[in-house]
Protein backbone atom coordinates (compact mmCIF):
# COMPACT_ATOMS: atom_id res chain seq x y z
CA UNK A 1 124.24 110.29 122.92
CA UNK A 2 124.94 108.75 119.55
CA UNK A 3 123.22 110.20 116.12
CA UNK A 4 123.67 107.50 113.92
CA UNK A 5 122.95 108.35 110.32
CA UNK A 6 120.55 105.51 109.09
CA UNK A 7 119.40 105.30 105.54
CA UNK A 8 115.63 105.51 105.10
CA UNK A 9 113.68 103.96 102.24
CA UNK A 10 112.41 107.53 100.87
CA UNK A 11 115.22 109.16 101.33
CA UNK A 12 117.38 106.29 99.07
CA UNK A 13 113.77 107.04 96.39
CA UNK A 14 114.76 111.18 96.40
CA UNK A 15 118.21 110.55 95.74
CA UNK A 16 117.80 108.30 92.70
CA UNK A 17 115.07 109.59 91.36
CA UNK A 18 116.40 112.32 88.99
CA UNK A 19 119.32 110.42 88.45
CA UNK A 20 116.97 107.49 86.99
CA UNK A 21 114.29 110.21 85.60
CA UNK A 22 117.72 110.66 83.34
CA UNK A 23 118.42 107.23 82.50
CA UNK A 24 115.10 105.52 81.87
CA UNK A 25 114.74 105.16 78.47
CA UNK A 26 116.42 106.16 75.15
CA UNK A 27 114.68 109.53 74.61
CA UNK A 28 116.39 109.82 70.86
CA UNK A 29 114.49 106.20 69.72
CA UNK A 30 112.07 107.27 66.80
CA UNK A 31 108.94 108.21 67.66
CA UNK A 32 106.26 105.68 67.06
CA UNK A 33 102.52 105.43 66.20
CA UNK A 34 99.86 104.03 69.04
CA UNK A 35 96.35 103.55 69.29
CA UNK A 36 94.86 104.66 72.71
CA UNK A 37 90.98 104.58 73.76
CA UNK A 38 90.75 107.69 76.03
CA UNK A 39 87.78 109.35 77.62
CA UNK A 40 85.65 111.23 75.27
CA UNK A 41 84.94 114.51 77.55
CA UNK A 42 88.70 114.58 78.93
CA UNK A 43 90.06 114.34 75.09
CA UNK A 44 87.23 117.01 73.84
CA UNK A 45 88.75 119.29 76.80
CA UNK A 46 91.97 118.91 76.51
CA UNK A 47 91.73 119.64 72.34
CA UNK A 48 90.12 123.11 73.12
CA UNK A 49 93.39 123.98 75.52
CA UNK A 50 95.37 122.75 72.37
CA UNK A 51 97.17 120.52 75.03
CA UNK A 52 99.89 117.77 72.79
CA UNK A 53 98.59 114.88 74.01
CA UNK A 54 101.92 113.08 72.79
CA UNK A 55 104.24 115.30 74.70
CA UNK A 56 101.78 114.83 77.64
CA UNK A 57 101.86 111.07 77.54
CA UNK A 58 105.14 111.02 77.63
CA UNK A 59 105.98 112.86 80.19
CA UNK A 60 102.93 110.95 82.34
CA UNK A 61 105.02 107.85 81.05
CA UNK A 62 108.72 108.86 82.26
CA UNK A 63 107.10 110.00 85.64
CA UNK A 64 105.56 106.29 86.22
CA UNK A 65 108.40 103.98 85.28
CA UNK A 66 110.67 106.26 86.92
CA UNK A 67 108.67 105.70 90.81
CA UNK A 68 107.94 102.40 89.74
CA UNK A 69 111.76 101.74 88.92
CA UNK A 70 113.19 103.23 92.06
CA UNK A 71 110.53 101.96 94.07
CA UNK A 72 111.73 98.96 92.66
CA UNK A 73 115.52 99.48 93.26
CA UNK A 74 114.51 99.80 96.92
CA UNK A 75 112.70 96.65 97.20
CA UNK A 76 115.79 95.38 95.20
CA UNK A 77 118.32 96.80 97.75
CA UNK A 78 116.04 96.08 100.93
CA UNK A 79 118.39 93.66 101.94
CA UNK A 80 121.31 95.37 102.09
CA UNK A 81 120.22 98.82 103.34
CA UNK A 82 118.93 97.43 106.23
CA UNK A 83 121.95 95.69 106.77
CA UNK A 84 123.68 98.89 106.44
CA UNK A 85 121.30 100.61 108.75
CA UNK A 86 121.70 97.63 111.71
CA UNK A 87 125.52 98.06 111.19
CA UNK A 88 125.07 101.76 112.11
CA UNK A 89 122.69 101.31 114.88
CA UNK A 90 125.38 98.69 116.63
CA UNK A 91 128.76 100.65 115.50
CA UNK A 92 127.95 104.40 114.45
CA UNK A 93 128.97 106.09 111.31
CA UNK A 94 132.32 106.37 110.09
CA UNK A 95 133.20 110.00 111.49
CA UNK A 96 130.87 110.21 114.39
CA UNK A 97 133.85 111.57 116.85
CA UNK A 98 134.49 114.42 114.42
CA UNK A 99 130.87 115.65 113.99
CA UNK A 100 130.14 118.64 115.84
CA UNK A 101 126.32 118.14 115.63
């Protein structure tokens, strides 16, 4: 029986998402000024814990554009991972008659 190694969707996300978590955005830019409208009670709250709201935002900020990018370099790259994953199905991996498992 053949164990072809096919390339899922999420497992293409896991591997490029720390390497774009690294690479999204110029984290040396200057910081700038922004006016948000946030809830009252959740801002009141999160004053009293002394939580930075800027530090918090931006790491809210980097965690959505980076899913939304590699979610995006998946749809991008649909195409030719399935390709790659119909190419194993018909012909194996490179290496299958040396793996022991």
């Amino acid at each position: 029986m053949r164990m072809a190694m096919r390339i899922r969707s999420n497992f293409v996300f896991d591997i490029f998402w720390e390497a774009l978590m690294a690479e999204l955005y110029n984290s040396a830019a200057p910081k700038k000024a922004a006016n948000l409208s946030i809830n009252s009670d959740l801002l009141r709250k999160t004053r009293e814990l002394n939580i930075n709201l800027s530090a918090t935002l931006e790491r809210a900020l980097k965690e959505e554009l980076s899913k939304r990018e590699a979610a995006q370099w998946v749809e991008d790259n649909r195409a030719a991972i399935k390709s790659y994953n119909d190419f194993v199905e018909q012909h194996g991996c490179f290496g299958d008659e040396f793996r022991e498992f």
